[in-house]
C-alpha atoms as a PDB file:
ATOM      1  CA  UNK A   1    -179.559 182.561 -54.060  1.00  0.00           C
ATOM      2  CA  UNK A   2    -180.131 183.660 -57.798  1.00  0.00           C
ATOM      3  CA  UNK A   3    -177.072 182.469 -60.125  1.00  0.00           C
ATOM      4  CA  UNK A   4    -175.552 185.858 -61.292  1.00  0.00           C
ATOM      5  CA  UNK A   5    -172.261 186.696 -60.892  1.00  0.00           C
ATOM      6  CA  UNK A   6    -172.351 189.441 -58.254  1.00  0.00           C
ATOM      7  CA  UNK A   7    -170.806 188.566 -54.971  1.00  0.00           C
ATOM      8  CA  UNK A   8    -173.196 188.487 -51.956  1.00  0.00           C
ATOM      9  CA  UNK A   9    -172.111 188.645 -48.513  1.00  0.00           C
ATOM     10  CA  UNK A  10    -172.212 185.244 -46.218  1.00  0.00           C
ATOM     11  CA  UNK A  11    -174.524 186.725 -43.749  1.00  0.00           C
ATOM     12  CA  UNK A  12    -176.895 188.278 -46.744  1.00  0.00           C
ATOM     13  CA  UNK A  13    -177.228 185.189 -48.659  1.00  0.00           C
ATOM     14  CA  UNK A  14    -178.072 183.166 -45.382  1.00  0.00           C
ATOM     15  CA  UNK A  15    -180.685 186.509 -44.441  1.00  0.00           C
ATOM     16  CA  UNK A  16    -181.727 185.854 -48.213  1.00  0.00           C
ATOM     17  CA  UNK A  17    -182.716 181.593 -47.139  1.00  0.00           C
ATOM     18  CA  UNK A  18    -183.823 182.363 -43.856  1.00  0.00           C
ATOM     19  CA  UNK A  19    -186.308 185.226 -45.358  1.00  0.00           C
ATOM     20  CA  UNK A  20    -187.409 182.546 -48.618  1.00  0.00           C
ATOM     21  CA  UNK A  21    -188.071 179.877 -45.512  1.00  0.00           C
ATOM     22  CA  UNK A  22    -190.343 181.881 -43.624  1.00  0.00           C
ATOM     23  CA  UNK A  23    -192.440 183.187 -46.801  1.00  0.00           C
ATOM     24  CA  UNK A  24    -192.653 179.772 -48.061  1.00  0.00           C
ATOM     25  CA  UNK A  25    -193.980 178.446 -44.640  1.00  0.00           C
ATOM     26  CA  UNK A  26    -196.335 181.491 -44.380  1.00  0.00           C
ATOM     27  CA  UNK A  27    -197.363 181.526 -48.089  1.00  0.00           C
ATOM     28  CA  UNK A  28    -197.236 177.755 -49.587  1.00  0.00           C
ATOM     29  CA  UNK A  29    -198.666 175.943 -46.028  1.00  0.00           C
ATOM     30  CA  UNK A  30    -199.570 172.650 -47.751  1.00  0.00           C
ATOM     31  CA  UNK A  31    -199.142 172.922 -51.033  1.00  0.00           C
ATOM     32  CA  UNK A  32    -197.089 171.535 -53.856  1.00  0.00           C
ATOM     33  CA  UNK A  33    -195.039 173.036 -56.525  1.00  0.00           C
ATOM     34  CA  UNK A  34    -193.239 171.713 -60.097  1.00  0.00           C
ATOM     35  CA  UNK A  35    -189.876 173.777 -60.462  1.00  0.00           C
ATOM     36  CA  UNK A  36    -188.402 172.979 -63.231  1.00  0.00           C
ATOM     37  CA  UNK A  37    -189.155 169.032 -63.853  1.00  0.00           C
ATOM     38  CA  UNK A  38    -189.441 168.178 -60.353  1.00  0.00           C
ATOM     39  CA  UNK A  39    -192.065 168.507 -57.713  1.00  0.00           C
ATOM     40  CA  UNK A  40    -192.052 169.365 -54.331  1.00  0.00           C
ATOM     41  CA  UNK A  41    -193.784 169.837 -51.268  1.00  0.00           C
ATOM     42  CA  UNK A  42    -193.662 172.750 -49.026  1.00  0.00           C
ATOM     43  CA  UNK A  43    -191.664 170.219 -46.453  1.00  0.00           C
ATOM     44  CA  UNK A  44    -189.166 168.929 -49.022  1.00  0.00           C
ATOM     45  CA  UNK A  45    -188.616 173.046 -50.150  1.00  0.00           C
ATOM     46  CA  UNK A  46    -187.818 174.202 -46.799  1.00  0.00           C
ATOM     47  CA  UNK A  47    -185.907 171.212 -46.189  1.00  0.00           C
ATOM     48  CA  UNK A  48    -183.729 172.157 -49.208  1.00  0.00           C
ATOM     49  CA  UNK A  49    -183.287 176.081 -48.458  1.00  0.00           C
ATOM     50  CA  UNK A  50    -182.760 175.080 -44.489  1.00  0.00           C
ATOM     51  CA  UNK A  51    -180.037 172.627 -45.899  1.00  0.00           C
ATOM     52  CA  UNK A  52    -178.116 175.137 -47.707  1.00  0.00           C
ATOM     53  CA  UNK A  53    -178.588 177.591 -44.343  1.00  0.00           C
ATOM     54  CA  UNK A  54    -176.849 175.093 -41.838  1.00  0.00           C
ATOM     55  CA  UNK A  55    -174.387 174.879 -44.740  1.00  0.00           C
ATOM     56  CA  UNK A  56    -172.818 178.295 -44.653  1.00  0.00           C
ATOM     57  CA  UNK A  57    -173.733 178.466 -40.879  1.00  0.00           C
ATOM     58  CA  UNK A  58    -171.620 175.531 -40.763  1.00  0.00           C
ATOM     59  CA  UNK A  59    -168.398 176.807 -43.259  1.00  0.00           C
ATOM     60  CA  UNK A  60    -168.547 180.396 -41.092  1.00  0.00           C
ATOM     61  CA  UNK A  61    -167.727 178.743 -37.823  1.00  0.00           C
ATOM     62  CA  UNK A  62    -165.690 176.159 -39.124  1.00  0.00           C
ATOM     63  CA  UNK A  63    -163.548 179.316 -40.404  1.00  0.00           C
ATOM     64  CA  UNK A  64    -163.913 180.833 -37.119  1.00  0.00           C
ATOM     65  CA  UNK A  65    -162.412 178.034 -35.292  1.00  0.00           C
ATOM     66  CA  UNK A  66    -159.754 177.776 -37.722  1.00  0.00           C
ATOM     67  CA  UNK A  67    -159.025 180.917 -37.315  1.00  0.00           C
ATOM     68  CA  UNK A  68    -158.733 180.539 -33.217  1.00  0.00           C
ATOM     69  CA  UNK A  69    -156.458 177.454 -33.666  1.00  0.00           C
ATOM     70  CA  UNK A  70    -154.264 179.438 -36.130  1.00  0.00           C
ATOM     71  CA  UNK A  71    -153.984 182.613 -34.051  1.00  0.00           C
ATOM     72  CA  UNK A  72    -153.005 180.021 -30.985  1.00  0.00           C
ATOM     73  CA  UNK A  73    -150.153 177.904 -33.639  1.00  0.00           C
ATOM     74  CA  UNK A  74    -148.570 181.232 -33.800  1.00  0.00           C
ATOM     75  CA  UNK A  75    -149.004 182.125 -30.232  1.00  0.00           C
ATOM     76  CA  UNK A  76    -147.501 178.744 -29.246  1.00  0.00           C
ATOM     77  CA  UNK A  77    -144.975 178.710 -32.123  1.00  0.00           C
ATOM     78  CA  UNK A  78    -143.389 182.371 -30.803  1.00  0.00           C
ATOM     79  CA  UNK A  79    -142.759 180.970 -27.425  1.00  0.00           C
ATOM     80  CA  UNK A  80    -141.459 177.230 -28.322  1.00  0.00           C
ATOM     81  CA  UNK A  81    -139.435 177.854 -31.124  1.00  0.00           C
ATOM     82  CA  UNK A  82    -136.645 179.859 -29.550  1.00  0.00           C
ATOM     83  CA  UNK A  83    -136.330 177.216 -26.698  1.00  0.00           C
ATOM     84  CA  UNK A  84    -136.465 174.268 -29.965  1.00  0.00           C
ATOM     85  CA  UNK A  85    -133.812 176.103 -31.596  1.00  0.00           C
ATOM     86  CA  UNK A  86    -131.765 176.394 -28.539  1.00  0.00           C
ATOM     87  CA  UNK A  87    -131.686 173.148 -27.481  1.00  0.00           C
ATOM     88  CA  UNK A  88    -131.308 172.082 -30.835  1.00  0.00           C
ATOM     89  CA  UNK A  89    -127.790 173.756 -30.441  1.00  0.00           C
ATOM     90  CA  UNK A  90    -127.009 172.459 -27.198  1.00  0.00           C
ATOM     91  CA  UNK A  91    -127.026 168.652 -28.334  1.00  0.00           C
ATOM     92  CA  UNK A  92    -125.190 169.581 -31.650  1.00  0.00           C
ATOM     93  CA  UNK A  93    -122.791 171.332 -29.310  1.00  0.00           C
ATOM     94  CA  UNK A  94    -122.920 168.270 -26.773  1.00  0.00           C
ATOM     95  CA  UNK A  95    -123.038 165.185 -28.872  1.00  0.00           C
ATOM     96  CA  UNK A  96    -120.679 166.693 -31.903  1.00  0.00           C
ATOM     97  CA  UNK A  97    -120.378 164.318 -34.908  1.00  0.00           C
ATOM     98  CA  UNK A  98    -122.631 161.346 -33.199  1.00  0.00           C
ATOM     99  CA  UNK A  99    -124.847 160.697 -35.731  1.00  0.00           C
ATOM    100  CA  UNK A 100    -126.533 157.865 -34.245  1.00  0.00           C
ATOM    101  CA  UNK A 101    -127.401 159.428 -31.441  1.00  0.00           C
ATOM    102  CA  UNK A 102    -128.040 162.748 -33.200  1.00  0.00           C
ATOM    103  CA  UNK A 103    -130.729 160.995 -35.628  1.00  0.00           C
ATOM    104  CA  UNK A 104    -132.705 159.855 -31.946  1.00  0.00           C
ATOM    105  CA  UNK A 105    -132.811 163.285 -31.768  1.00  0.00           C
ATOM    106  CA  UNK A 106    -133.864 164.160 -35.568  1.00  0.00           C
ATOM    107  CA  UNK A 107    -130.860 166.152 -36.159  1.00  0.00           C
ATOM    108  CA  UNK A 108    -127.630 165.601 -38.164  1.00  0.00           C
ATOM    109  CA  UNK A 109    -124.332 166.938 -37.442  1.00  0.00           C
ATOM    110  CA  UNK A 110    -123.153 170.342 -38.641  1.00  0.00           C
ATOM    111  CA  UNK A 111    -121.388 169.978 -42.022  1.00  0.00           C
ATOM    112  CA  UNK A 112    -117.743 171.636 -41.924  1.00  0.00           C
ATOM    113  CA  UNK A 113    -116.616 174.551 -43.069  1.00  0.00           C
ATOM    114  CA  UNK A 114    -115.423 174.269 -46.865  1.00  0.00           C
ATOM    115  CA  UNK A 115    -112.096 176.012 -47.387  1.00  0.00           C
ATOM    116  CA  UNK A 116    -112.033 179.365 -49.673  1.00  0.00           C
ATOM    117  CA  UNK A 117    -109.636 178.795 -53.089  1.00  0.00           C
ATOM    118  CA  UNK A 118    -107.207 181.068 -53.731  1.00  0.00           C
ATOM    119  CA  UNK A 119    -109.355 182.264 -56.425  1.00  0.00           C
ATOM    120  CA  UNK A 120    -112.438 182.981 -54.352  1.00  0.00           C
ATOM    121  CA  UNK A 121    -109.716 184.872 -51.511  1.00  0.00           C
ATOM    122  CA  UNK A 122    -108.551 186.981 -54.249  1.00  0.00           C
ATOM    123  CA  UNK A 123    -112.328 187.741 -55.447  1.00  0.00           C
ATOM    124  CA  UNK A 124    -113.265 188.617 -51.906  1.00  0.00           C
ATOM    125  CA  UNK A 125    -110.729 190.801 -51.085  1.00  0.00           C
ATOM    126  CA  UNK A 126    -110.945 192.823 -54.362  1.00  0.00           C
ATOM    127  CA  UNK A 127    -114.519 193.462 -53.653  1.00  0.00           C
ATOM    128  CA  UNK A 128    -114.125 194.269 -50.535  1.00  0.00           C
ATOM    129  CA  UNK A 129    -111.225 197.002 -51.237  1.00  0.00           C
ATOM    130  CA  UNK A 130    -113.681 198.248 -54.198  1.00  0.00           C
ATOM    131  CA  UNK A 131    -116.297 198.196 -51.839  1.00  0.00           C
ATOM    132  CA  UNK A 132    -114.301 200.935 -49.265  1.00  0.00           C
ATOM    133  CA  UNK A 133    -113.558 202.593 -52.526  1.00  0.00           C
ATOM    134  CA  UNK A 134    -116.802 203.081 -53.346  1.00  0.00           C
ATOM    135  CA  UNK A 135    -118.395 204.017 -49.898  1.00  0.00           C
ATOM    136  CA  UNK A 136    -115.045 206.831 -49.529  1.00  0.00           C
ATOM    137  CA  UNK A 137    -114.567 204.747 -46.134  1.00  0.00           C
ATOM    138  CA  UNK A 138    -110.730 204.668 -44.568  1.00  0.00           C
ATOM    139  CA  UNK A 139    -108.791 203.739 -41.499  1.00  0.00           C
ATOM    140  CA  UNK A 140    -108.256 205.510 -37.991  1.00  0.00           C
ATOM    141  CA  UNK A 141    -104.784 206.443 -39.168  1.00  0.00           C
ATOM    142  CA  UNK A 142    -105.526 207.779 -43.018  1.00  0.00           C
ATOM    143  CA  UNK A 143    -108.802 209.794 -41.186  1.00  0.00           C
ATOM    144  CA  UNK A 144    -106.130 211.849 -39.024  1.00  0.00           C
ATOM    145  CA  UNK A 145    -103.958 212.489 -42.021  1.00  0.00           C
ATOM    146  CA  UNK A 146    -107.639 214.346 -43.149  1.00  0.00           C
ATOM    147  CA  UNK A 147    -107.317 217.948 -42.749  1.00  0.00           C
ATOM    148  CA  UNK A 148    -109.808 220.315 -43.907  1.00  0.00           C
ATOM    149  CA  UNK A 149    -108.483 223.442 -45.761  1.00  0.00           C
ATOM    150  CA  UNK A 150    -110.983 226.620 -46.061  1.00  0.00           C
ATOM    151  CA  UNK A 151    -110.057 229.495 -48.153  1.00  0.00           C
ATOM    152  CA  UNK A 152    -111.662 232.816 -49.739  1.00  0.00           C
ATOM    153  CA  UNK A 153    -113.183 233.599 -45.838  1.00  0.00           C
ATOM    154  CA  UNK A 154    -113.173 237.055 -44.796  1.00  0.00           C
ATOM    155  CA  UNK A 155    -113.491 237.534 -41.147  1.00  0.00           C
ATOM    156  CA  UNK A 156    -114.264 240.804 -40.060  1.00  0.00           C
ATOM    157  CA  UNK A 157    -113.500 242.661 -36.529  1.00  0.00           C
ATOM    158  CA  UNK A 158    -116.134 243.426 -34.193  1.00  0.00           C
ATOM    159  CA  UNK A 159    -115.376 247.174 -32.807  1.00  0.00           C
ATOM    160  CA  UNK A 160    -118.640 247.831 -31.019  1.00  0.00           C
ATOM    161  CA  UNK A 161    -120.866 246.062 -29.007  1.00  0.00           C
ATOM    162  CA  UNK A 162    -124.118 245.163 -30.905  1.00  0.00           C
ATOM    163  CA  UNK A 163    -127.036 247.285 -29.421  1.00  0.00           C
ATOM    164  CA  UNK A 164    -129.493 244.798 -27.782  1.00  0.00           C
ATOM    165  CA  UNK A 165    -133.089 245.282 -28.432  1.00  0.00           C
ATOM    166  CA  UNK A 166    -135.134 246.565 -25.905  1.00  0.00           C
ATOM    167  CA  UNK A 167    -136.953 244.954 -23.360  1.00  0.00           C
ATOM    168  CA  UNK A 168    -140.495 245.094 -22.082  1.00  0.00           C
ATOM    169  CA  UNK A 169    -139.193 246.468 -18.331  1.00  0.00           C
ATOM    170  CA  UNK A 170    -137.061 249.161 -20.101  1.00  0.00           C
ATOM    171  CA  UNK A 171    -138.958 252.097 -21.342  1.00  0.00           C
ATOM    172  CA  UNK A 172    -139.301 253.478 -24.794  1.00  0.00           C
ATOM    173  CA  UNK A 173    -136.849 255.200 -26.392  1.00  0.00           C
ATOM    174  CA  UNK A 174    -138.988 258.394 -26.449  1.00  0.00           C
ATOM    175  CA  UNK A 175    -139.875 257.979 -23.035  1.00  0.00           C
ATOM    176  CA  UNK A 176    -136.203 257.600 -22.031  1.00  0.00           C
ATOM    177  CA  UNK A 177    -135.130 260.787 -23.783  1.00  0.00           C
ATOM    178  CA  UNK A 178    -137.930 262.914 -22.131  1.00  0.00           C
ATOM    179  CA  UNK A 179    -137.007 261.251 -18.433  1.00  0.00           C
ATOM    180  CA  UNK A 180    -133.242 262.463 -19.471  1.00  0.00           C
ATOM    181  CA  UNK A 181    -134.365 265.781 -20.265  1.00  0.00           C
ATOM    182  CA  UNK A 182    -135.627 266.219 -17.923  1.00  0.00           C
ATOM    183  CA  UNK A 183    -132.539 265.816 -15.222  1.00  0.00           C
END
């Protein structure tokens, strides 16, 4: 595993230690080398390199098995949090303000309601009429007043039937004509 700056898969850099182990066992049997100021033995080399192999063997199942515990967290979470929740609700509903016997439970008791000013009344219903304004919406009463008016149509008579096309079981025109003439 060089030092440059290009990213190399997990399962090509362990290929790349496995591969450097096996042609130093094959190649360097007994000997000794100096890299850089240190010396080492063929032992104490593949030691090193099988090291760093058992490390990212390690880190990729550790990551695997993180993985399986998160995928079961949310597996567990989907089903038990709806039931938490709900009985969460239940004691509030059950034990009301009891904070003593609300904090056994962890919880504290719903805060009330704050009363609107007349200021923030005022605000809310002048956004909300601006609001309908805006979006053209109205009652059940004003959308009966609605009528639609249409002008500038022409409508024109029909005084004949429309001629229907002809059908594959009737015959052609040309045929028809020379069956007629001929009655």
């Amino acid at each position: 595993m060089s030092g440059t700056t290009s990213k190399v898969s997990k399962a090509t850099a362990l290929a790349r230690v496995q591969a450097v182990i096996a042609g130093t066992k094959k190649h360097f049997p007994n000997g000794s080398l100096t890299i850089g100021n240190a010396a080492f033995t063929e032992a104490s080399l593949v030691g090193l390199f099988q090291s760093l192999a058992d490390a990212v063997t390690a880190e990729s199942a550790a990551r695997a098995s993180a993985k399986g515990a998160l995928s079961a967290l949310r597996e567990t979470n989907a089903k038990v949090s709806p039931v938490l929740r709900a009985f969460e609700r239940i004691v509030l509903d059950t034990f009301g303000n009891a904070t003593e016997i609300l904090a056994d439970f962890g919880l504290e008791p719903r805060k009330a309601r704050k009363p609107l000013s007349g200021e923030q009344i005022a605000a809310a219903t002048a956004k909300k009429r601006a609001t309908r304004t805006a979006r053209g919406t109205v009652g059940k009463r004003k959308k009966l007043a609605i009528k639609g008016d249409v002008t500038g149509i022409v409508v024109t008579p029909v005084t004949h039937a429309p001629a229907s096309p002809p059908s594959a079981a009737e015959p052609t025109s040309s045929a028809h004509a020379a069956s007629s003439a001929a009655k």
